[in-house]
Protein backbone atom coordinates (compact mmCIF):
# COMPACT_ATOMS: atom_id res chain seq x y z
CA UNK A 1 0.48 11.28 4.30
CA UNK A 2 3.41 9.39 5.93
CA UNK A 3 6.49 10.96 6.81
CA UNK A 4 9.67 8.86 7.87
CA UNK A 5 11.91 10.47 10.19
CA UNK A 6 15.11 9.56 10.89
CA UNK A 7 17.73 10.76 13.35
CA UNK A 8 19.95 13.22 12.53
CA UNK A 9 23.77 11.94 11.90
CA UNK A 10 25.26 13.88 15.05
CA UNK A 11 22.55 11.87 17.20
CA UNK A 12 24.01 8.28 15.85
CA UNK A 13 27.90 8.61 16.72
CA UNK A 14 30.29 6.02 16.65
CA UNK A 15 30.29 2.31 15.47
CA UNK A 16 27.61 -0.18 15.58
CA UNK A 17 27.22 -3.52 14.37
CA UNK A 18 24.67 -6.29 14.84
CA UNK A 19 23.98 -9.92 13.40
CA UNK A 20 22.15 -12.95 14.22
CA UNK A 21 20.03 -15.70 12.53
CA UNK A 22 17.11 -18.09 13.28
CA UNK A 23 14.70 -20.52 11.41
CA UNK A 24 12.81 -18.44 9.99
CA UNK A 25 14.91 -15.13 10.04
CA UNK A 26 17.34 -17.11 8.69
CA UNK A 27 20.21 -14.28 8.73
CA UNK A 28 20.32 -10.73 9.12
CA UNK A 29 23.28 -8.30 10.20
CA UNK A 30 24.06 -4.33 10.01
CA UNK A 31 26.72 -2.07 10.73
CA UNK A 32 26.76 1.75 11.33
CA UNK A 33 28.84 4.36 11.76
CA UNK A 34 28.68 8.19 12.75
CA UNK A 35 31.13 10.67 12.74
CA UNK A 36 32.41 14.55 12.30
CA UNK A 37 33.51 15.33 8.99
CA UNK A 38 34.16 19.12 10.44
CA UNK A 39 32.78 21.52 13.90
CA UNK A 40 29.54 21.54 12.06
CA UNK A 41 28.84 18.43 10.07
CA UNK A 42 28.17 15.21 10.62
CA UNK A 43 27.99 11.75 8.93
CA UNK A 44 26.26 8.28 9.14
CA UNK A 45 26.85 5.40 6.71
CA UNK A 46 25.34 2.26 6.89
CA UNK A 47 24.28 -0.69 5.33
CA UNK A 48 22.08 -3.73 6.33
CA UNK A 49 20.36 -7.27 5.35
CA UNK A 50 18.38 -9.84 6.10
CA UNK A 51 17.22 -13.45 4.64
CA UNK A 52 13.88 -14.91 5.71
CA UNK A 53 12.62 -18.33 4.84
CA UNK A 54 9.45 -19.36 3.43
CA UNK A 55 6.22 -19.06 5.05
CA UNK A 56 3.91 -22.51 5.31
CA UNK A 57 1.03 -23.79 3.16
CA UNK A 58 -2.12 -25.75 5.06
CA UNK A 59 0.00 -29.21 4.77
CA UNK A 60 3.06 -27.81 5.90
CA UNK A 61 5.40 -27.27 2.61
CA UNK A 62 7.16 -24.49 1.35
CA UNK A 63 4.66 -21.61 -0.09
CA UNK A 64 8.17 -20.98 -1.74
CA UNK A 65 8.01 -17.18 -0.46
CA UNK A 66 11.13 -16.18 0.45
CA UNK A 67 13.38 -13.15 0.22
CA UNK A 68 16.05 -10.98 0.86
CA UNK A 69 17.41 -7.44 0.74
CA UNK A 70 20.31 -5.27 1.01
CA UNK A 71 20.40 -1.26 2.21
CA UNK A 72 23.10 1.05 2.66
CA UNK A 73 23.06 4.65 2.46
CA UNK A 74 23.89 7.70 3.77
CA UNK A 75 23.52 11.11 5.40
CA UNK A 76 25.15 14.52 6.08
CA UNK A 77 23.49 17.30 8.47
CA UNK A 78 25.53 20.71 7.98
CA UNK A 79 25.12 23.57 9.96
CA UNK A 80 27.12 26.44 8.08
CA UNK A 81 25.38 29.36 10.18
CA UNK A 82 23.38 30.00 13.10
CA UNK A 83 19.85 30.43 10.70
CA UNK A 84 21.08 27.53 8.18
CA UNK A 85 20.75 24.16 8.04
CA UNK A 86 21.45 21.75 5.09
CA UNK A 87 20.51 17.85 4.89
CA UNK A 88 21.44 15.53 2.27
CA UNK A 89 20.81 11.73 1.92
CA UNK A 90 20.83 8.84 -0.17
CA UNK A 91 19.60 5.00 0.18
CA UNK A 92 20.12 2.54 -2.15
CA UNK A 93 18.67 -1.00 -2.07
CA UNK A 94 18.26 -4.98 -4.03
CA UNK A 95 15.95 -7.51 -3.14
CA UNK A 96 14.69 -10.49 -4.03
CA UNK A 97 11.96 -12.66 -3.54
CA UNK A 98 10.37 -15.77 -4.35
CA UNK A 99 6.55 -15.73 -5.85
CA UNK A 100 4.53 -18.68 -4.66
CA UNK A 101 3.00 -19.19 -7.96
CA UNK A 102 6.53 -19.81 -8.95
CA UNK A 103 9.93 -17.82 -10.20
CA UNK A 104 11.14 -15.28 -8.51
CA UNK A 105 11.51 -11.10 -8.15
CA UNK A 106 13.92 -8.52 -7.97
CA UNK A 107 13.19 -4.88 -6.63
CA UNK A 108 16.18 -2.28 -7.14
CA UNK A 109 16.26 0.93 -6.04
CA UNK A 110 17.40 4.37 -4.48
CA UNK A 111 16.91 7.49 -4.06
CA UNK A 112 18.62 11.14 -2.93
CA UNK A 113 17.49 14.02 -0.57
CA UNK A 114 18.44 17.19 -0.10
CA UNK A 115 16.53 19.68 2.59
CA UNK A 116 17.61 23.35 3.62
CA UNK A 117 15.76 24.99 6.90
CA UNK A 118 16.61 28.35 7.17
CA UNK A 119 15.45 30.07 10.50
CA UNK A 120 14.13 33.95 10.15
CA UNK A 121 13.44 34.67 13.96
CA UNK A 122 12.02 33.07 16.79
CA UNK A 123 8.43 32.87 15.73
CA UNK A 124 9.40 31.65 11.94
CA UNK A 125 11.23 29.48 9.82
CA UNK A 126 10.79 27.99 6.34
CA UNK A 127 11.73 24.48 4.66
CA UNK A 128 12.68 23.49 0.92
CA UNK A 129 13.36 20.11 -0.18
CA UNK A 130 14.24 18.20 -3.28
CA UNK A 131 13.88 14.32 -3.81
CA UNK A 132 14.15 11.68 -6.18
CA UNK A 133 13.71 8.29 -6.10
CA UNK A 134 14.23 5.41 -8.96
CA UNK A 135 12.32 2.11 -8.63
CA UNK A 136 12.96 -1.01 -10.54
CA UNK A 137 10.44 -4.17 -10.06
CA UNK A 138 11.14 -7.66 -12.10
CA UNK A 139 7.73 -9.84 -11.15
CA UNK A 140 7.33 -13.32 -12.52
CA UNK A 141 3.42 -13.50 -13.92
CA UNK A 142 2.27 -16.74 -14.23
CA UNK A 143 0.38 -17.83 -17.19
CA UNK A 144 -3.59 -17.26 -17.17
CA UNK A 145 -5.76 -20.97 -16.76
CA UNK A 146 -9.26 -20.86 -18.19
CA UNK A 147 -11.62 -23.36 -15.67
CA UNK A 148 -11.31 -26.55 -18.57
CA UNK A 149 -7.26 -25.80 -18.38
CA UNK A 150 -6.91 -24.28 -21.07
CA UNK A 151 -4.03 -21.46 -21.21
CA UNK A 152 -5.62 -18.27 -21.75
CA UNK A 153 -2.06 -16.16 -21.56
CA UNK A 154 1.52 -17.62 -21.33
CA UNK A 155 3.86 -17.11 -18.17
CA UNK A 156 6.23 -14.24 -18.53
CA UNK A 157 7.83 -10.99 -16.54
CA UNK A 158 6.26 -7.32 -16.25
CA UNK A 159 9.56 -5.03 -15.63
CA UNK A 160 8.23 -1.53 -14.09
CA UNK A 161 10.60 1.74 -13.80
CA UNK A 162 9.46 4.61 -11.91
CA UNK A 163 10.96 7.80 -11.59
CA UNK A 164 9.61 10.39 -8.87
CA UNK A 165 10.65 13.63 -8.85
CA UNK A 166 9.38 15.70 -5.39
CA UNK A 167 9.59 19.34 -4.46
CA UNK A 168 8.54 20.96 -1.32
CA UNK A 169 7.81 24.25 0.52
CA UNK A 170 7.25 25.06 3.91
CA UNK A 171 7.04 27.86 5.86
CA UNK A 172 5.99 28.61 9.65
CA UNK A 173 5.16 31.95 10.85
CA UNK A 174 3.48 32.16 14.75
CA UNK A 175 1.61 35.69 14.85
CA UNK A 176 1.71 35.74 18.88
CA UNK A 177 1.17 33.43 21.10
CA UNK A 178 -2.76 32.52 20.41
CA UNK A 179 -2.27 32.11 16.36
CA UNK A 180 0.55 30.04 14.87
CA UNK A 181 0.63 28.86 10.73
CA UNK A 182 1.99 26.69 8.43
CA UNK A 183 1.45 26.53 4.55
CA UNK A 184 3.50 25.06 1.82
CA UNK A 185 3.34 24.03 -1.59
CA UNK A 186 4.58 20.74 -3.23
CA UNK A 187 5.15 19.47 -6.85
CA UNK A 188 5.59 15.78 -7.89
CA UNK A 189 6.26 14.48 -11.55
CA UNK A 190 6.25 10.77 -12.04
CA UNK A 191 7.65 8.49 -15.16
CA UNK A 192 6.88 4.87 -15.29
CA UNK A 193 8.28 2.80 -18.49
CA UNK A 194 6.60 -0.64 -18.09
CA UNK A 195 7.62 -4.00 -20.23
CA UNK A 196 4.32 -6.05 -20.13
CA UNK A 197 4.15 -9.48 -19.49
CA UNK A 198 1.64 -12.01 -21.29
CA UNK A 199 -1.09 -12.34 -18.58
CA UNK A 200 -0.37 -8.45 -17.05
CA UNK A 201 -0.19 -5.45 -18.51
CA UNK A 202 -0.22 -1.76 -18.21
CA UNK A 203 -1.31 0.69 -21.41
CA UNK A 204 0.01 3.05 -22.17
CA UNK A 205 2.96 1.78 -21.29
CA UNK A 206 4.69 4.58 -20.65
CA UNK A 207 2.99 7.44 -18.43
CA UNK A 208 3.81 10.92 -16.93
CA UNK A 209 1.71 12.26 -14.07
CA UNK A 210 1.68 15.48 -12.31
CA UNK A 211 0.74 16.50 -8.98
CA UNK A 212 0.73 20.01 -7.88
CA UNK A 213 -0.77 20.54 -3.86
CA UNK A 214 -0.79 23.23 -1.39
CA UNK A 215 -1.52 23.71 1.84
CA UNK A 216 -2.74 25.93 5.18
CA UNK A 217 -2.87 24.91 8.80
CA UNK A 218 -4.23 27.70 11.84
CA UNK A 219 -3.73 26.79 15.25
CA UNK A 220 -5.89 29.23 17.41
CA UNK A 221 -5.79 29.08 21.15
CA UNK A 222 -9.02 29.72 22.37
CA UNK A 223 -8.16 30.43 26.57
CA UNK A 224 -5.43 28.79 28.48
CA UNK A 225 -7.24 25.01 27.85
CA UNK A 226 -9.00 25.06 24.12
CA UNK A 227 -6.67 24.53 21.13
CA UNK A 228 -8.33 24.84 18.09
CA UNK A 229 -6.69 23.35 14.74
CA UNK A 230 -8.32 24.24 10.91
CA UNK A 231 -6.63 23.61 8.19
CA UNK A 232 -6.53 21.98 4.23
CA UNK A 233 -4.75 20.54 1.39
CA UNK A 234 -5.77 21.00 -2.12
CA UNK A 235 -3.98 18.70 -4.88
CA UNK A 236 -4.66 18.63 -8.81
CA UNK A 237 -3.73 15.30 -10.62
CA UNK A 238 -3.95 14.70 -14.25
CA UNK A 239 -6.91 12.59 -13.44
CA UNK A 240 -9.47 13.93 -11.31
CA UNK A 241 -7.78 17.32 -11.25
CA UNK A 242 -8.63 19.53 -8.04
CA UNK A 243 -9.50 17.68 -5.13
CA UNK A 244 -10.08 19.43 -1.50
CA UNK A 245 -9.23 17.65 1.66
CA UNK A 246 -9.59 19.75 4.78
CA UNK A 247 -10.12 18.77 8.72
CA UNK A 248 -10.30 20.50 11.99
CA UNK A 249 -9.36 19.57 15.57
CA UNK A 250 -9.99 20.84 18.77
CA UNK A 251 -8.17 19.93 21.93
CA UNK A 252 -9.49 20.85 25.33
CA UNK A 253 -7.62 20.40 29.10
CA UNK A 254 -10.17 19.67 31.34
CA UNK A 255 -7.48 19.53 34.06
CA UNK A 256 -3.73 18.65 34.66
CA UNK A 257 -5.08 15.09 34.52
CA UNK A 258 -7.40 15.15 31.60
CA UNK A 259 -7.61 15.94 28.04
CA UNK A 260 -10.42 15.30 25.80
CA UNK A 261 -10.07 15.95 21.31
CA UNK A 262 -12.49 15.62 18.70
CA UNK A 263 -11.83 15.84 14.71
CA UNK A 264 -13.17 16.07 11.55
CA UNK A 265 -11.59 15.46 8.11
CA UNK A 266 -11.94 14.41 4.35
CA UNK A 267 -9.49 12.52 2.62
CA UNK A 268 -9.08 11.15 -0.70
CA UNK A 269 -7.43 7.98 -2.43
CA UNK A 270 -6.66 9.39 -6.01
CA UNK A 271 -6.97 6.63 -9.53
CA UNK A 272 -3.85 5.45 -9.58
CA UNK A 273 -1.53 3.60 -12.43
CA UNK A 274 -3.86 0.19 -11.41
CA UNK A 275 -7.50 1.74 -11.45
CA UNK A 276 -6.91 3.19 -14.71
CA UNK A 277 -4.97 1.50 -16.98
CA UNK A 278 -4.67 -2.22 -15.84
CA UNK A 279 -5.04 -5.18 -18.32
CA UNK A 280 -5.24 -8.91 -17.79
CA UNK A 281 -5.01 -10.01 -21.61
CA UNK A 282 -5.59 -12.82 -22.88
CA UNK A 283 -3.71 -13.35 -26.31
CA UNK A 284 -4.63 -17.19 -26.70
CA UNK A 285 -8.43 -16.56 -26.49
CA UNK A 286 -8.72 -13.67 -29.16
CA UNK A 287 -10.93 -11.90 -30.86
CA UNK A 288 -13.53 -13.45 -28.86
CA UNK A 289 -12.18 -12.34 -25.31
CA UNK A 290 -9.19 -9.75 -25.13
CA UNK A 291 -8.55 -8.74 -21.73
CA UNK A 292 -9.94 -10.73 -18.24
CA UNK A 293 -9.77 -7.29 -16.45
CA UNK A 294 -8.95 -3.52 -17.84
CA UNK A 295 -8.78 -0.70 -15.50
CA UNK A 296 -11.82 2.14 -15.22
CA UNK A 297 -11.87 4.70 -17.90
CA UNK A 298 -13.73 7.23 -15.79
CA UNK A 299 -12.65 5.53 -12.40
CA UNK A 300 -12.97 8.30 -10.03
CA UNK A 301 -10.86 9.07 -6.33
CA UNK A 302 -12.76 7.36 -3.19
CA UNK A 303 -13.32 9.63 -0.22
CA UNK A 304 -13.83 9.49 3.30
CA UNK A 305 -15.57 11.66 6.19
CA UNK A 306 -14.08 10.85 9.08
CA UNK A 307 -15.15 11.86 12.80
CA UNK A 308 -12.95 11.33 15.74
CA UNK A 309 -13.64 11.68 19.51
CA UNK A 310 -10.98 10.73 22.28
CA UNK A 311 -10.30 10.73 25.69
CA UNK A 312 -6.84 10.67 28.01
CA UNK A 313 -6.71 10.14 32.09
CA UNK A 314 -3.50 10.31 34.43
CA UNK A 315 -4.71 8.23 37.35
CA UNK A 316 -2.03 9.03 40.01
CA UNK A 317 2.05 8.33 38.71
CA UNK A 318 1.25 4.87 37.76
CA UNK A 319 -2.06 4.48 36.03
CA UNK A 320 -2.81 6.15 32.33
CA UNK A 321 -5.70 5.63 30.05
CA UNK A 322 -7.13 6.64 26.82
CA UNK A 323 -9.70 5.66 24.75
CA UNK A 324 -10.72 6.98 21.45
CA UNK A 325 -13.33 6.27 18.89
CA UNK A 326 -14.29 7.02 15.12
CA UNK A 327 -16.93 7.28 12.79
CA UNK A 328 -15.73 7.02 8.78
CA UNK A 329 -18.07 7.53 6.04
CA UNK A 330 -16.65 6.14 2.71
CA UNK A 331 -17.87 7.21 -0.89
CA UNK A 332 -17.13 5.93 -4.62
CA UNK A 333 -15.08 2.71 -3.17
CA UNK A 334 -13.63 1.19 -6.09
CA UNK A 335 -15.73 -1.97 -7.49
CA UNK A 336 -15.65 -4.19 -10.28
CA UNK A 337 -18.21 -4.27 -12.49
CA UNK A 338 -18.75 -7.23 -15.43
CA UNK A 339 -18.45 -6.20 -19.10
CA UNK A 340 -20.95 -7.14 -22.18
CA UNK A 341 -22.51 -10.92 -22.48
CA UNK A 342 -22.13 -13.43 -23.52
CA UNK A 343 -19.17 -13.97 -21.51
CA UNK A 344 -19.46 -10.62 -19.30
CA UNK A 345 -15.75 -9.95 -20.27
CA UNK A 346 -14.12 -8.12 -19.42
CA UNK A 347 -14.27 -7.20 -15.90
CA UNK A 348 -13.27 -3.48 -15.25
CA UNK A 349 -13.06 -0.66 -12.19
CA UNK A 350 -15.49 1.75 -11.04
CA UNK A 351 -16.62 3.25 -7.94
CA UNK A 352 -19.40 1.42 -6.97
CA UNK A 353 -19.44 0.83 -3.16
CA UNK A 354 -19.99 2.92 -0.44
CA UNK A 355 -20.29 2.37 3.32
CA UNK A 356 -19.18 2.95 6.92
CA UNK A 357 -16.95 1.78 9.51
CA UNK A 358 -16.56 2.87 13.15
CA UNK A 359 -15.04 1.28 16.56
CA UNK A 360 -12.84 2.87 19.70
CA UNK A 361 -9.74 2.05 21.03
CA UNK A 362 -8.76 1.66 24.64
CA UNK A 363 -5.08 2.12 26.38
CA UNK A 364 -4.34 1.06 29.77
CA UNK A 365 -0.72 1.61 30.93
CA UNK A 366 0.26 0.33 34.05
CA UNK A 367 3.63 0.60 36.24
CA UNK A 368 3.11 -1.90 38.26
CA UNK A 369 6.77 -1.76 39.70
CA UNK A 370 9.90 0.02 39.54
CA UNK A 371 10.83 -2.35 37.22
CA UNK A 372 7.61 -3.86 35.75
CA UNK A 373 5.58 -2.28 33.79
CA UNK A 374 2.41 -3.33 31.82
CA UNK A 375 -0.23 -2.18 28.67
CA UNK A 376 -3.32 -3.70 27.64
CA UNK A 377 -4.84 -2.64 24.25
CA UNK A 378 -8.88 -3.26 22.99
CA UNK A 379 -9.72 -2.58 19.46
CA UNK A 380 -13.08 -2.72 18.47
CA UNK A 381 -13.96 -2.55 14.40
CA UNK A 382 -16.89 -2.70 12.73
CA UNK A 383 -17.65 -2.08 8.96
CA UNK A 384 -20.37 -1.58 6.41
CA UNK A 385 -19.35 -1.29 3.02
CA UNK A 386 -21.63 -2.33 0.39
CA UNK A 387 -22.41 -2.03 -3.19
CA UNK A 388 -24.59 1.01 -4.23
CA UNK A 389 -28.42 0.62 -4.92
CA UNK A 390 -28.81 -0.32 -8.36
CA UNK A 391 -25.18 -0.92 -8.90
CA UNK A 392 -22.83 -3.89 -8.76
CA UNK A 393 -19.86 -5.62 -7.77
CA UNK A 394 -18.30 -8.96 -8.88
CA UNK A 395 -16.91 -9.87 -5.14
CA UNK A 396 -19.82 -8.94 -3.58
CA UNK A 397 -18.08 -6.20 -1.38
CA UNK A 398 -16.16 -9.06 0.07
CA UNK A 399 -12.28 -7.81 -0.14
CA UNK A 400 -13.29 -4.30 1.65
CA UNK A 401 -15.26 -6.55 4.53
CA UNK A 402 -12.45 -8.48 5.30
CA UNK A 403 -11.10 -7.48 8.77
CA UNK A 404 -11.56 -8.97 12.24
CA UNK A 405 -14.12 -7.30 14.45
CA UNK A 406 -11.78 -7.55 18.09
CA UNK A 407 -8.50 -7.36 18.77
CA UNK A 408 -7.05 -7.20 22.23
CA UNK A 409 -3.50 -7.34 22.92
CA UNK A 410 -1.33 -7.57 26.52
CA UNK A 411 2.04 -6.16 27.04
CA UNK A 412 5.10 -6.57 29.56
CA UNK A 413 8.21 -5.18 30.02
CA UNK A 414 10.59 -6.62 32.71
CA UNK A 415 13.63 -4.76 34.01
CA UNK A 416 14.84 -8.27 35.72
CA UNK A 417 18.51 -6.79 37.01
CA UNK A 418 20.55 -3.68 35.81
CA UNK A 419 21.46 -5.67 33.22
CA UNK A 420 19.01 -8.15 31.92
CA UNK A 421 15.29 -7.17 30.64
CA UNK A 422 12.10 -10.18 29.65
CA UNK A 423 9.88 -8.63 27.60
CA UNK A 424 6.41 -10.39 26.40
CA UNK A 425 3.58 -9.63 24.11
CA UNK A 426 0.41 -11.64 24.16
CA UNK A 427 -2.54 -10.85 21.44
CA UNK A 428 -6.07 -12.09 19.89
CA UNK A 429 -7.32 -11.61 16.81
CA UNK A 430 -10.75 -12.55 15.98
CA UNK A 431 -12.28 -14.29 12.95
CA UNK A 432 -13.23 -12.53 10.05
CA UNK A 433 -14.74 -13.23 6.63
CA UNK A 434 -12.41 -12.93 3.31
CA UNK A 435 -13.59 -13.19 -0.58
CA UNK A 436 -13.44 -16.63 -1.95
CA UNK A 437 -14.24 -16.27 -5.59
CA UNK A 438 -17.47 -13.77 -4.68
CA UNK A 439 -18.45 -15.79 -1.38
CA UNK A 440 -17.39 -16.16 1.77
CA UNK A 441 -14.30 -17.77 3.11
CA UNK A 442 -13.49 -17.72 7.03
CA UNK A 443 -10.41 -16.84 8.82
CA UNK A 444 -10.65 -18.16 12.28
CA UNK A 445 -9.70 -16.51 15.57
CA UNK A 446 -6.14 -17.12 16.79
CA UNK A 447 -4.18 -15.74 19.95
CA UNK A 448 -0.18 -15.83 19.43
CA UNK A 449 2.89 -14.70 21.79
CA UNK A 450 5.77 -13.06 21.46
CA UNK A 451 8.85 -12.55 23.67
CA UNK A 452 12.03 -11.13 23.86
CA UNK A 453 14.77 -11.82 26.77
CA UNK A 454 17.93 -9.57 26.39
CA UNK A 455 21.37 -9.56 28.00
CA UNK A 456 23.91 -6.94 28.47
CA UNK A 457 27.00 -8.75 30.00
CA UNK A 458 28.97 -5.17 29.39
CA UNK A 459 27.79 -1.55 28.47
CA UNK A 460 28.27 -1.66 24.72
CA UNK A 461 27.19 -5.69 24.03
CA UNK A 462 23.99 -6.89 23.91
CA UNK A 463 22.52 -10.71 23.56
CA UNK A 464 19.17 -11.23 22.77
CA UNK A 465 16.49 -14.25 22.26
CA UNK A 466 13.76 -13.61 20.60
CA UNK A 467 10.40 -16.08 20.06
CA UNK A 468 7.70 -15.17 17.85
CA UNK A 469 3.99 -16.72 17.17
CA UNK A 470 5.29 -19.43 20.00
CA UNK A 471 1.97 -20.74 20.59
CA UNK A 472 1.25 -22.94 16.99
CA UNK A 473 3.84 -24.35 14.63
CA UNK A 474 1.78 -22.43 12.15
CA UNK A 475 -1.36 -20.46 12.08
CA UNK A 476 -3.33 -18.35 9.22
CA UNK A 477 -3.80 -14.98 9.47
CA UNK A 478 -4.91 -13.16 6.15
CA UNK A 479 -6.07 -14.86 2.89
CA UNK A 480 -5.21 -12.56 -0.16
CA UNK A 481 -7.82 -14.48 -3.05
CA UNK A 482 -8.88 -18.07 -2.99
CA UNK A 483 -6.87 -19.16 -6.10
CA UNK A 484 -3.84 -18.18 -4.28
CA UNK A 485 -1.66 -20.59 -2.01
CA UNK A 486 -3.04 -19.93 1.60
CA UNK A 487 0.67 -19.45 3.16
CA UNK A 488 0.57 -19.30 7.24
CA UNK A 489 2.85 -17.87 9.83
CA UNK A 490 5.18 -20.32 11.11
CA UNK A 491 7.12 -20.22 14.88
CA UNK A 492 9.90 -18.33 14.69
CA UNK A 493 13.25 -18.06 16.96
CA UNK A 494 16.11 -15.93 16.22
CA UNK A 495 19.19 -15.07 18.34
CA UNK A 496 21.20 -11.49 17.61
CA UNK A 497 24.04 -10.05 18.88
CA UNK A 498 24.74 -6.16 19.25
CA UNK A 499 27.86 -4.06 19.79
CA UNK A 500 28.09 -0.69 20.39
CA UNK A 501 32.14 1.35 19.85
């Protein structure tokens, strides 16, 4: 689940406007502005955009990937009583970007809120929301090459319309102070109306999908130091229908210093529009071969086990840890599977890997000075996901393997004079394997930095330089398939300028 907050409109009063522009963030600006429409309501418009440049193939040209977007919106927070508050929002947004294996497109979209919290007392209060959001994609699909050159689907353009139509429930009740709830119930329709391209399509090509969920949360305190959390969800799609996802938590102060959590949950990745109903058709090469790919039939939702044990330290006022560390167990990972001889066409989805991955992370922040301050970050990853006995998978298990074991990353932030900050970010990834046409490619280890120098000659302006991946004119960092253009992060340098009224 991710929820994006934003700040309520009486938090983001008066004007604000920023631009700048750099090689590779070639232009961006924004302006915002926040305001009373009355003693209780407030209002923030604002609207936004950027233009970044390509990113860089292995010999240095264009991987012709750019893009741009515009975003404006809206939002009004209304208080009309004591008990009563009422929300209401709206974002609209265009886009455009180029596709590396050539053409170019267009994403337009928007979407409206409304939310009313109502308190009952001091111990309750409940939630409802409505939302809907439109989606319109334009995506050049280039046209389908056979291995002697020979075109098994013309270029063309899939169009895809979505309409989602979301409403929630929530309500909060605390018993006393030892037992405290939440439940709620949601409902979400979806319509998508596709127009299929040549080499990409999606059948039926019009859908409508239901999801219907509810959910309970307990939080027990168990003495003045144990908190205990147990809770779950429970969703029916038009798919898989019911599916049961619940977790617990328990948090325990071992002093005013030191905290220690552990978790357990299950969560689920339900078939979606892709694993079900997919097609990569080939209209040049029929009867013999009609699709290169269709989507599973009977593809069922991949689950996870997960286990999670942490630990948090207060050394002194300057000195903080934490380290943490997990254990997932992953079922019914989606695979591809070959189809019929001779040809083994088409490919299609199941749910034929299965594995585990587990690591820690570990936090040190550090105030060094009153105005220096420093964080180091260690991520350790390792996975193990396979392809079931007796089953099998056309990558090999490859694209869920590919991830770099370390990571380790070094933060500073400089408070240089009242009026001038120099703030730097140092991190290394290591090397990792990727799928390149079912075997191995190699991603090799790279450290990059990052830093950010700001001025603020007055109160309300602001100047800043900002440098990114400074250490290589270019550098790889993920490979998405080896037939694809390998396109690689180039330097980047951007100036901006901010005003605040």
């Amino acid at each position: 689940v991710i929820n994006i907050i934003t700040k309520k409109a009486g938090d983001t009063r008066g004007l604000y406007a920023e631009a700048g522009g750099g090689n590779e963030l070639r232009a961006f600006g924004g302006l915002r502005y926040g305001g009373r429409l009355g003693e209780k309501t407030s209002i923030r418009v604002y609207g936004k955009y950027f233009d970044r440049d390509d990113a860089a193939l292995a010999n240095g040209e264009d991987a012709s990937d750019s893009w741009n977007m515009g975003h404006g919106g809206f939002r009004i927070d209304a208080a009309p009583s004591d008990k009563n508050t009422i929300t209401f929002q709206s974002d609209y947004y265009q886009g455009n970007q180029h596709i590396a294996t050539g053409g170019a497109g267009k994403a337009v979209g928007g979407n409206m809120l409304g939310r009313w919290t109502r308190t009952i007392s001091g111990s309750s209060d409940l939630m409802l929301q409505l939302y809907f959001d439109r989606t319109q994609l334009e995506l050049p699909v280039p046209e389908t090459l056979a291995e002697g050159g020979a075109v098994l689907a013309p270029a063309g353009t899939l169009k895809d319309n979505l309409n989602t139509y979301d409403v929630d429930f929530q309500h909060r009740v605390d018993f006393n102070e030892r037992n405290k709830m939440v439940w709620g119930l949601g409902y979400r329709f979806t319509s998508n109306e596709v127009e299929n391209a040549p080499a990409l399509a999606f059948l039926p090509a019009s859908l409508d999908r239901n999801l219907i969920s509810a959910f309970l949360q307990h939080e027990i305190k168990l003495g003045d130091d144990f908190l205990f959390t147990v809770g779950t969800k429970v969703e029916h799609n038009d798919y898989t229908k019911f599916e049961f996802e619940p977790s617990a938590r328990l948090h325990i102060d071992l002093n005013e210093s030191q905290n220690l959590w552990a978790a357990v949950s299950r969560a689920v990745r339900m078939p979606s529009r892709v694993d079900r109903h997919i097609r990569l058709p080939t209209p040049n090469f029929a009867p013999f071969i009609e699709n290169l790919l269709i989507g599973g039939e009977n593809f069922d939702s991949e689950t996870v086990i997960a286990y999670e044990l942490g630990y948090r330290i207060l050394f002194g006022s300057t000195v903080s840890g934490s380290i943490s560390s997990f254990y997932n167990v992953y079922d019914k990972i989606r695979s591809t599977s070959t189809g019929p001889p001779p040809f083994g066409l088409p490919l299609f989805y199941e749910n034929n890997l299965e594995g585990e991955t587990y690591g820690a992370e570990m936090t040190i922040a550090w105030q060094a000075l009153d105005w220096w301050r420093l964080r180091m970050g260690y991520n350790y990853f390792m996975e193990d996901i396979r392809v079931k006995p007796g089953k099998s998978d056309f990558n090999n298990a490859l694209n869920e393997n590919a991830d770099p074991r370390n990571r380790i990353s070094l933060q500073s932030f400089m408070n240089l004079s009242p009026n001038v900050t120099f703030d730097t970010r140092f991190r290394w990834i290591d090397s990792f394997e990727y799928n390149m046409s079912g075997d191995a490619g190699t991603v090799p280890a790279y450290a990059e930095l990052e830093a950010r120098v700001a001025w603020l000659p007055t109160n309300k302006l602001e100047l800043s330089l900002t440098g990114q991946h400074l250490l290589h004119d270019r550098h790889l960092e993920y490979v998405i398939s080896s037939p694809n253009p390998r396109a690689e992060i180039q330097r980047s340098v951007y100036l901006k300028i901010a005003y605040r009224f």
